[in-house]
N, C-alpha and C. Protein backbone atom coordinates (compact mmCIF):
# COMPACT_ATOMS: atom_id res chain seq x y z
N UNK A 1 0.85 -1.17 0.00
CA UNK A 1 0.00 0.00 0.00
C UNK A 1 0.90 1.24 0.00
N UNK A 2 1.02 2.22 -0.89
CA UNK A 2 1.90 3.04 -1.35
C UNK A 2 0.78 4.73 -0.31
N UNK A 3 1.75 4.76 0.53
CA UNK A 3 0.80 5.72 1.88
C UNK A 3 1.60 6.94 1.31
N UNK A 4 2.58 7.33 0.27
CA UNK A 4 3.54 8.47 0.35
C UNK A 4 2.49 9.60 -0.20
N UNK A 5 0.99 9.35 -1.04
CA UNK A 5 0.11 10.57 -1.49
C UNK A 5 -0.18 11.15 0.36
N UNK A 6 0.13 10.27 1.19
CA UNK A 6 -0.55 10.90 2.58
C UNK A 6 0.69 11.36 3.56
N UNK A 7 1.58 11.32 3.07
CA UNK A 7 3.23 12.04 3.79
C UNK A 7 2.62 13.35 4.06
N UNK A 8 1.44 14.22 3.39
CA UNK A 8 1.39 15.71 4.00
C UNK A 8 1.36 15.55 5.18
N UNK A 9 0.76 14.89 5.93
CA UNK A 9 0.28 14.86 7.15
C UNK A 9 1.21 14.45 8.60
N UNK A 10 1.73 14.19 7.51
CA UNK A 10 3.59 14.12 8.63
C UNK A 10 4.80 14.23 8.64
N UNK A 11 5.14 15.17 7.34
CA UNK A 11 6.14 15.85 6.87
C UNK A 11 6.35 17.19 7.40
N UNK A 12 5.37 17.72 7.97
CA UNK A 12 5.66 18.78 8.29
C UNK A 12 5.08 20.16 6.99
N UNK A 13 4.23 19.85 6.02
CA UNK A 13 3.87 20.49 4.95
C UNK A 13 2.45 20.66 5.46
N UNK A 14 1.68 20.13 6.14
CA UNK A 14 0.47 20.40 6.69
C UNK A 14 0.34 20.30 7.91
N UNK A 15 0.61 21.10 8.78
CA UNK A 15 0.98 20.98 10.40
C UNK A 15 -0.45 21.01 11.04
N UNK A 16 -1.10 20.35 12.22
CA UNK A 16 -1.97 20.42 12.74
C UNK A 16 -2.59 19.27 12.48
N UNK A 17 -1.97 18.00 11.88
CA UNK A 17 -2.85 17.00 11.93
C UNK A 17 -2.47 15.84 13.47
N UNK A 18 -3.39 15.33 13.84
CA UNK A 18 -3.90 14.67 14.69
C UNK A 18 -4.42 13.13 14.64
N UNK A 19 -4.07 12.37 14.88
CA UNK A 19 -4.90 10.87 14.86
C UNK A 19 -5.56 10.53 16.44
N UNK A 20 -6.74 10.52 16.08
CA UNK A 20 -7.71 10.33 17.44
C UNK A 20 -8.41 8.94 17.04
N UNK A 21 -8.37 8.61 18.21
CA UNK A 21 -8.91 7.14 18.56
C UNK A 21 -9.91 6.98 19.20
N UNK A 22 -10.90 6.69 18.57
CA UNK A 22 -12.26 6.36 18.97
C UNK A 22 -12.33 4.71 19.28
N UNK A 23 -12.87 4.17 20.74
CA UNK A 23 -13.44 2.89 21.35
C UNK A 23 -14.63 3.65 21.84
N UNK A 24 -15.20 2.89 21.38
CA UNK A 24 -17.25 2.77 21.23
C UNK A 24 -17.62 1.67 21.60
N UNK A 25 -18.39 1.09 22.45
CA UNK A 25 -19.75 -0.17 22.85
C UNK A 25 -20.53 0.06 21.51
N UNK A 26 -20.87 -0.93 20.88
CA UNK A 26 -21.46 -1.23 20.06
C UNK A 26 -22.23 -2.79 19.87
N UNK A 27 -23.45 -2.73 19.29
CA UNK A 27 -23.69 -4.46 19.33
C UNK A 27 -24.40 -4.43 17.95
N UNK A 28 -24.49 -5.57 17.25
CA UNK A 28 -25.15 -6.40 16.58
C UNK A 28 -26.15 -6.54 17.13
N UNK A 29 -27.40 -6.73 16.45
CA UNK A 29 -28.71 -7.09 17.14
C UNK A 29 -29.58 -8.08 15.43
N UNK A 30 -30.12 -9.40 16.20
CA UNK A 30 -31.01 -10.13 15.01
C UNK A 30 -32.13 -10.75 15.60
N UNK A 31 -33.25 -10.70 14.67
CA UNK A 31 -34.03 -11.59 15.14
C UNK A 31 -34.44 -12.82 14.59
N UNK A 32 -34.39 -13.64 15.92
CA UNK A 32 -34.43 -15.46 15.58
C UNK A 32 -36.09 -15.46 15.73
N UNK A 33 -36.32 -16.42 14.64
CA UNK A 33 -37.64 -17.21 14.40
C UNK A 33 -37.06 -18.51 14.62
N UNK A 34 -38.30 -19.11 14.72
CA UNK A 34 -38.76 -20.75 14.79
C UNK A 34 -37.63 -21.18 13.64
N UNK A 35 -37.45 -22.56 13.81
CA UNK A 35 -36.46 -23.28 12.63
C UNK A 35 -37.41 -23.06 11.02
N UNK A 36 -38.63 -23.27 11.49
CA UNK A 36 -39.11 -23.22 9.97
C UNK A 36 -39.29 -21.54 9.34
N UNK A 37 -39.07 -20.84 9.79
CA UNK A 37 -38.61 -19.39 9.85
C UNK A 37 -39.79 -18.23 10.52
N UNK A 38 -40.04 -16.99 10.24
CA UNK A 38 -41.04 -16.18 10.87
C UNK A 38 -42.17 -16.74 10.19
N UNK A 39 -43.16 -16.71 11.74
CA UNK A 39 -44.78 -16.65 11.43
C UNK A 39 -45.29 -15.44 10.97
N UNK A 40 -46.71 -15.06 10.73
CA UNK A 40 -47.58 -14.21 10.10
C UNK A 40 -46.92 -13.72 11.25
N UNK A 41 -47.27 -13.70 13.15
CA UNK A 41 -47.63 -13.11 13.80
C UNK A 41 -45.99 -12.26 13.94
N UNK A 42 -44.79 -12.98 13.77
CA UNK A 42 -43.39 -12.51 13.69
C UNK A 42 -43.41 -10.72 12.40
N UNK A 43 -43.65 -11.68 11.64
CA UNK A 43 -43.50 -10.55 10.39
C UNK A 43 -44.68 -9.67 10.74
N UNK A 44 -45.47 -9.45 11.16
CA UNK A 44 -46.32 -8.22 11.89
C UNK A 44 -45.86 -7.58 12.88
N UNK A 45 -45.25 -8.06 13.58
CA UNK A 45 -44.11 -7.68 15.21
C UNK A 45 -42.74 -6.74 14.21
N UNK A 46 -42.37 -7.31 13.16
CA UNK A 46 -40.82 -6.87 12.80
C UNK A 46 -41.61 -5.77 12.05
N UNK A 47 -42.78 -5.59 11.35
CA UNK A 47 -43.06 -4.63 10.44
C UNK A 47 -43.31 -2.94 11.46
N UNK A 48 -43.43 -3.65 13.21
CA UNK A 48 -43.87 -2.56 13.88
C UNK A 48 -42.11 -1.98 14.34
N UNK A 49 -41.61 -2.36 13.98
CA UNK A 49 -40.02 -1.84 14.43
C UNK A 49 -39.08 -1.66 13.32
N UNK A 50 -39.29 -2.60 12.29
CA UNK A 50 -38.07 -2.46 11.62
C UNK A 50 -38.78 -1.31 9.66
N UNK A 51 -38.50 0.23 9.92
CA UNK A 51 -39.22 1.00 8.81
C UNK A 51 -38.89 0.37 7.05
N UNK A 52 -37.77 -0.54 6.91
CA UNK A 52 -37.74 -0.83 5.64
C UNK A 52 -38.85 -1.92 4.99
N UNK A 53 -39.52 -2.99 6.67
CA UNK A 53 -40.25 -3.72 6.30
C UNK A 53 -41.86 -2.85 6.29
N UNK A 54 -42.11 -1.76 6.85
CA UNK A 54 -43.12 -1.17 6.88
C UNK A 54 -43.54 -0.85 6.15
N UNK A 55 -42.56 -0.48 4.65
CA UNK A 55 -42.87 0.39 3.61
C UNK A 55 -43.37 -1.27 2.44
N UNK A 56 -43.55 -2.34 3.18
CA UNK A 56 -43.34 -3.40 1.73
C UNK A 56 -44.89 -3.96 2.98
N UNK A 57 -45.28 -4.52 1.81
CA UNK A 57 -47.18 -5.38 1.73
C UNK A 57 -46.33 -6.77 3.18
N UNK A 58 -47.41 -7.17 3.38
CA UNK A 58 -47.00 -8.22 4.48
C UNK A 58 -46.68 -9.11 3.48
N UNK A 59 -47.31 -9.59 2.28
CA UNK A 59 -46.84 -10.36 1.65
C UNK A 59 -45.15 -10.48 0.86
N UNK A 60 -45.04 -9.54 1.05
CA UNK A 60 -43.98 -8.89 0.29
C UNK A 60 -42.88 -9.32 1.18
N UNK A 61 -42.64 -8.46 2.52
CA UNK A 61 -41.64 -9.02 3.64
C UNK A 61 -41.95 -10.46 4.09
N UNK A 62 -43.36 -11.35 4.04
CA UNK A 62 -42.90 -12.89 4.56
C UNK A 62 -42.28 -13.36 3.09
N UNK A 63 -42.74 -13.10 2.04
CA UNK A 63 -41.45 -13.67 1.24
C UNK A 63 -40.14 -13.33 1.45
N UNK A 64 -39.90 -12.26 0.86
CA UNK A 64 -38.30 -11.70 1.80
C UNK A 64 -37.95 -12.88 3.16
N UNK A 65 -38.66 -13.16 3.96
CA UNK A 65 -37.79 -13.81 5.39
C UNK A 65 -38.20 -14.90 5.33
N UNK A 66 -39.03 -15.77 4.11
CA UNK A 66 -39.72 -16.78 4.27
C UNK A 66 -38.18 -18.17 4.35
N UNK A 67 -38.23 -19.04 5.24
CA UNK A 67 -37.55 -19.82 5.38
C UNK A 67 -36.22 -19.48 6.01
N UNK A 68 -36.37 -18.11 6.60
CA UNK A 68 -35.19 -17.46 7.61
C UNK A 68 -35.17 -18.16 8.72
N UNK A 69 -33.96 -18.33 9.42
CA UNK A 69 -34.05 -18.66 10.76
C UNK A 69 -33.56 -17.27 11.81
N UNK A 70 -33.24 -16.89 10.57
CA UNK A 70 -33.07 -15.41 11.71
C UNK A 70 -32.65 -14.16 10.61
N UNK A 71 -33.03 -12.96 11.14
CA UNK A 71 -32.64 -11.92 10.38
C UNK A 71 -31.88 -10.88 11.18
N UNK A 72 -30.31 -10.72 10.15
CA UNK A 72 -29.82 -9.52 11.01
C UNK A 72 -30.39 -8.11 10.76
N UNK A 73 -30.63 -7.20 11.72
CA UNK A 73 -31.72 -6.08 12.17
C UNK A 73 -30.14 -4.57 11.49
N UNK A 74 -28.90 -4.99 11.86
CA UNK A 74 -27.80 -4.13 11.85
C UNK A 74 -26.76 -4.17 13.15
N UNK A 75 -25.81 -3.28 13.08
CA UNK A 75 -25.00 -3.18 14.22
C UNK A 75 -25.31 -1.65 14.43
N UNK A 76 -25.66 -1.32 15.74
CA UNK A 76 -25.82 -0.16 16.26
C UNK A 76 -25.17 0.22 17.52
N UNK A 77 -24.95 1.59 17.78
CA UNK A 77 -24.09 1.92 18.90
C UNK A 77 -24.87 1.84 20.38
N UNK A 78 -24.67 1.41 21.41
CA UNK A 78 -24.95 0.67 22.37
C UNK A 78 -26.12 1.75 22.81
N UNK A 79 -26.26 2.46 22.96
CA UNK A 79 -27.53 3.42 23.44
C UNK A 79 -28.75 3.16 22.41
N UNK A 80 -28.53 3.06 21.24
CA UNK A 80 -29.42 3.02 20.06
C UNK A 80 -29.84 1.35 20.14
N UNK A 81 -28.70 0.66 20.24
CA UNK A 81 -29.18 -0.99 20.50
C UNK A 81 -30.06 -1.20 21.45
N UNK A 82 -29.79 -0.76 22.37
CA UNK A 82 -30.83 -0.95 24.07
C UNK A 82 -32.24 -0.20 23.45
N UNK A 83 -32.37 0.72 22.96
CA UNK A 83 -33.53 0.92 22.53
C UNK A 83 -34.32 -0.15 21.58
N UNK A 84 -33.42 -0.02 20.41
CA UNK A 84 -34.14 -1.11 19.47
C UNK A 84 -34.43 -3.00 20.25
N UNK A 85 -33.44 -2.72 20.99
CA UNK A 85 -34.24 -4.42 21.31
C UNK A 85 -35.29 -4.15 22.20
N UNK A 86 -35.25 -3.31 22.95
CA UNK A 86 -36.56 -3.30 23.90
C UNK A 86 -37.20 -2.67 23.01
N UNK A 87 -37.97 -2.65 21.87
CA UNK A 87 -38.55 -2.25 21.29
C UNK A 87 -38.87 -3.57 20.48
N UNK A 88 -38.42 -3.99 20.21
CA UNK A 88 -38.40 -5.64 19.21
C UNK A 88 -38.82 -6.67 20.31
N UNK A 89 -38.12 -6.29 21.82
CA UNK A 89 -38.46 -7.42 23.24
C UNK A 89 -40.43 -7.18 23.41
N UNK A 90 -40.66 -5.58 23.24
CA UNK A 90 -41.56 -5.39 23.32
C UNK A 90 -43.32 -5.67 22.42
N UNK A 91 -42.59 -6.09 21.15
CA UNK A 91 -43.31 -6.57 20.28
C UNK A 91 -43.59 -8.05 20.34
N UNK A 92 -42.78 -8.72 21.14
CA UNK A 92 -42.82 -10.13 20.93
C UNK A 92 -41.77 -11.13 20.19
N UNK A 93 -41.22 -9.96 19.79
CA UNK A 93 -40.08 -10.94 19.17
C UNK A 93 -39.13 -11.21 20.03
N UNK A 94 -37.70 -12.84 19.42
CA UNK A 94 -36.35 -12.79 20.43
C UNK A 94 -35.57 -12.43 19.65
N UNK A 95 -34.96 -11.44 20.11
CA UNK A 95 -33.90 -11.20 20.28
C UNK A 95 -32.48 -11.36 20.41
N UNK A 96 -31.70 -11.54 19.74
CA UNK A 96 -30.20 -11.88 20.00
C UNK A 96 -29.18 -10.55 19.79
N UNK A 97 -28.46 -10.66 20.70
CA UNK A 97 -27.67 -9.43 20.92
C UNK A 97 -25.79 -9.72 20.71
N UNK A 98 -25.67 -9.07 20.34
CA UNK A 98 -23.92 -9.65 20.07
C UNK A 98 -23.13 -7.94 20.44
N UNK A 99 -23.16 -7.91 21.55
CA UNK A 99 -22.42 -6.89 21.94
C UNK A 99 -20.82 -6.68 21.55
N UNK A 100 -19.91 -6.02 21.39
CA UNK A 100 -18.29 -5.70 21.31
C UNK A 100 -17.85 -4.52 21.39
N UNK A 101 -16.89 -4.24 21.01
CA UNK A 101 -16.39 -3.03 21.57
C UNK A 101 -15.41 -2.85 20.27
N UNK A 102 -15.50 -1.20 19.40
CA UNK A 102 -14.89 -1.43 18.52
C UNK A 102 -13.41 0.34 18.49
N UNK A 103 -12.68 0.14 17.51
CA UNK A 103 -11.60 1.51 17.86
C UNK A 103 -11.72 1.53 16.56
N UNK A 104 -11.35 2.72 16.23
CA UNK A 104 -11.13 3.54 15.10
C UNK A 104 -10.60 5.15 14.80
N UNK A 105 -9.66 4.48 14.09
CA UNK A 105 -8.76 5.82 14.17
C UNK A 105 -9.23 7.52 12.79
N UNK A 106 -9.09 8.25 13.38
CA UNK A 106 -9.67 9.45 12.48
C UNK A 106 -8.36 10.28 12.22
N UNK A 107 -8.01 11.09 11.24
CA UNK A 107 -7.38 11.72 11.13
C UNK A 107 -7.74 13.30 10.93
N UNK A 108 -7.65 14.48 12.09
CA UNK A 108 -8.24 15.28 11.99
C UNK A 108 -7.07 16.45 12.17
N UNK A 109 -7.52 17.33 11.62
CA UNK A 109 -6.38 18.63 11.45
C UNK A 109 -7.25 20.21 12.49
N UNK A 110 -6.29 19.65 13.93
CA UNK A 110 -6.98 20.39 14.65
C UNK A 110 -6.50 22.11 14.89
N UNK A 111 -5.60 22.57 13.94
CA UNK A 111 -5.77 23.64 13.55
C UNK A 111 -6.47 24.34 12.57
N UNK A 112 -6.90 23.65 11.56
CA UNK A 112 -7.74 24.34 10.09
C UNK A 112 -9.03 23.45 10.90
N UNK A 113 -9.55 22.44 11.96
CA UNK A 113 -10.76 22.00 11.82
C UNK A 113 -11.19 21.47 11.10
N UNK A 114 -10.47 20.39 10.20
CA UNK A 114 -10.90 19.79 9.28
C UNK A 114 -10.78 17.86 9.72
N UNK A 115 -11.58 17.17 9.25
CA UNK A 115 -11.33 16.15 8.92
C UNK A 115 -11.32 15.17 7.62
N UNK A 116 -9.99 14.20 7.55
CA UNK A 116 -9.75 13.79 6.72
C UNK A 116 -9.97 12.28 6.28
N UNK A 117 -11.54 12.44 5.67
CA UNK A 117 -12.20 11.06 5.06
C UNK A 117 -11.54 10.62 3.72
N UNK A 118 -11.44 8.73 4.15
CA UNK A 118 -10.44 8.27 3.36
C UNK A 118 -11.65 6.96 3.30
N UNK A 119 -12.58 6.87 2.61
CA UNK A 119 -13.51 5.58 2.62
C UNK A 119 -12.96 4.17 2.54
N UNK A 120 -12.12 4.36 1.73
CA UNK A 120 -11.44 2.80 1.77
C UNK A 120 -10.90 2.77 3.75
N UNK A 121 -11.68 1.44 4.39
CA UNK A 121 -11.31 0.84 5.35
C UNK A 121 -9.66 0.70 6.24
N UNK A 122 -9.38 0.25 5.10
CA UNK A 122 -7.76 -0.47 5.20
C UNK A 122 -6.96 0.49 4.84
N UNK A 123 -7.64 1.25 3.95
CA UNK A 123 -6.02 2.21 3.74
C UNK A 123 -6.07 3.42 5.04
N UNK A 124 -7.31 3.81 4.92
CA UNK A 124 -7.91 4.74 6.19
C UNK A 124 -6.89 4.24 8.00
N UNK A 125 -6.65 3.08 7.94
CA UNK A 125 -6.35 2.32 9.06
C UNK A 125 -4.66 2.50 8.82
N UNK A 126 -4.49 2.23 7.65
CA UNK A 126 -2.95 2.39 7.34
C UNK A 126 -1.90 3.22 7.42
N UNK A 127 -3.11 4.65 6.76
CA UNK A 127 -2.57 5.81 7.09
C UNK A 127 -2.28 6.36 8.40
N UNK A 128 -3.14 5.64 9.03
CA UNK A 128 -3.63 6.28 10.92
C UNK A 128 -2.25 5.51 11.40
N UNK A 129 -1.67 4.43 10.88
CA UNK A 129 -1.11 3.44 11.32
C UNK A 129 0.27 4.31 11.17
N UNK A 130 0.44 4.62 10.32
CA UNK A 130 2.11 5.27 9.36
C UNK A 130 2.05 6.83 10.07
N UNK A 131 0.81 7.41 10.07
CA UNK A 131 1.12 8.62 11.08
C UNK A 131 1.22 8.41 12.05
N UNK A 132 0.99 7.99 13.18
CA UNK A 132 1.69 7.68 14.00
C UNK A 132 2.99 7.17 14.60
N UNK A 133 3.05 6.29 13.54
CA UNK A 133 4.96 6.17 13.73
C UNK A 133 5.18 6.97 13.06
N UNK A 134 4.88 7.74 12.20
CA UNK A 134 5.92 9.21 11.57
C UNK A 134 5.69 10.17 13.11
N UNK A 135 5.03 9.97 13.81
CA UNK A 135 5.38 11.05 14.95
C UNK A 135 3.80 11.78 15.29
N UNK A 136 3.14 11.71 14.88
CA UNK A 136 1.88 12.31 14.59
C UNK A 136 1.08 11.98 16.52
N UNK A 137 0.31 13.10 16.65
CA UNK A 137 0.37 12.59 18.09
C UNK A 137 -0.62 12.16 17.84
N UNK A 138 -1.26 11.30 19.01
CA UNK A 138 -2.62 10.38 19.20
C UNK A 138 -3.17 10.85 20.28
N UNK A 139 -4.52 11.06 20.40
CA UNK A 139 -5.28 11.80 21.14
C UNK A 139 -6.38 10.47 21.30
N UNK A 140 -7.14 9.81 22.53
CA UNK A 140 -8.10 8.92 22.64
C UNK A 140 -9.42 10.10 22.94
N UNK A 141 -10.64 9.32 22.52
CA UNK A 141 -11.91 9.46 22.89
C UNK A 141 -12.98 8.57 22.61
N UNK A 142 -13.60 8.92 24.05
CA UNK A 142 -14.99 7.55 24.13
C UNK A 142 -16.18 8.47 23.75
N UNK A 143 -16.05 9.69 23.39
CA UNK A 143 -17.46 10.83 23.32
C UNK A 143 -17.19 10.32 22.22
């Protein structure tokens, strides 16, 4: 991975950049049906929580999940998860929860106030990785 288009950031040609480290609670959340997959009464419960199935005919979403044994709902950040399952607990459905804990590094230029989005995953990680051993300071946060 050729990181030298991102040397501004620690050469000393763009001063004020920063790598901050974000650890967040986060969970996975799905819901399990019966082995033979969701009932009528399931897919009426998921249509009251989950808005992508709300917008489709009941017929429409039990095809979609027909022969599911479970559907993942998303991964959401731990305040937003506790809502949505007691909201899904509250409908009748179960619930499965896969809690973890995740870090991620940002690269932000805390004199101009800017931050620097790099969508690719891995290179995003790489760069955070190479500024830092070029000297770049590291700043943590859980906000």
């Amino acid at each position: 991975m050729d990181l030298n288009a991102y040397s501004r950031l620690w050469d000393g040609s763009e001063p004020g950049w920063t790598v901050v480290r974000r650890t967040e609670d986060r969970e996975r959340i799905s819901i399990v049906f019966a082995q033979d997959g969701p009932t009528i009464a399931d897919i009426k419960a998921l249509r009251t929580v989950v808005p992508d199935l709300q917008a489709k005919t009941a017929s429409a979403a039990l095809a979609d999940l027909k022969g599911h044994a479970e559907v993942l709902l998303g991964e959401f950040e731990s305040q937003a998860a506790r809502v949505l399952r007691k909201r899904c607990e509250s409908a009748g459905l179960r619930v499965v929860s896969s809690p973890h804990r995740t870090t991620r590094d940002s690269l932000i230029n805390e004199q101009l106030k800017k931050f620097l989005l790099i969508e690719d995953g891995p290179l995003s990680q790489a760069v955070a990785k190479e500024a830092i051993k070029q000297g770049l300071p590291l700043r943590h946060s859980t906000a």
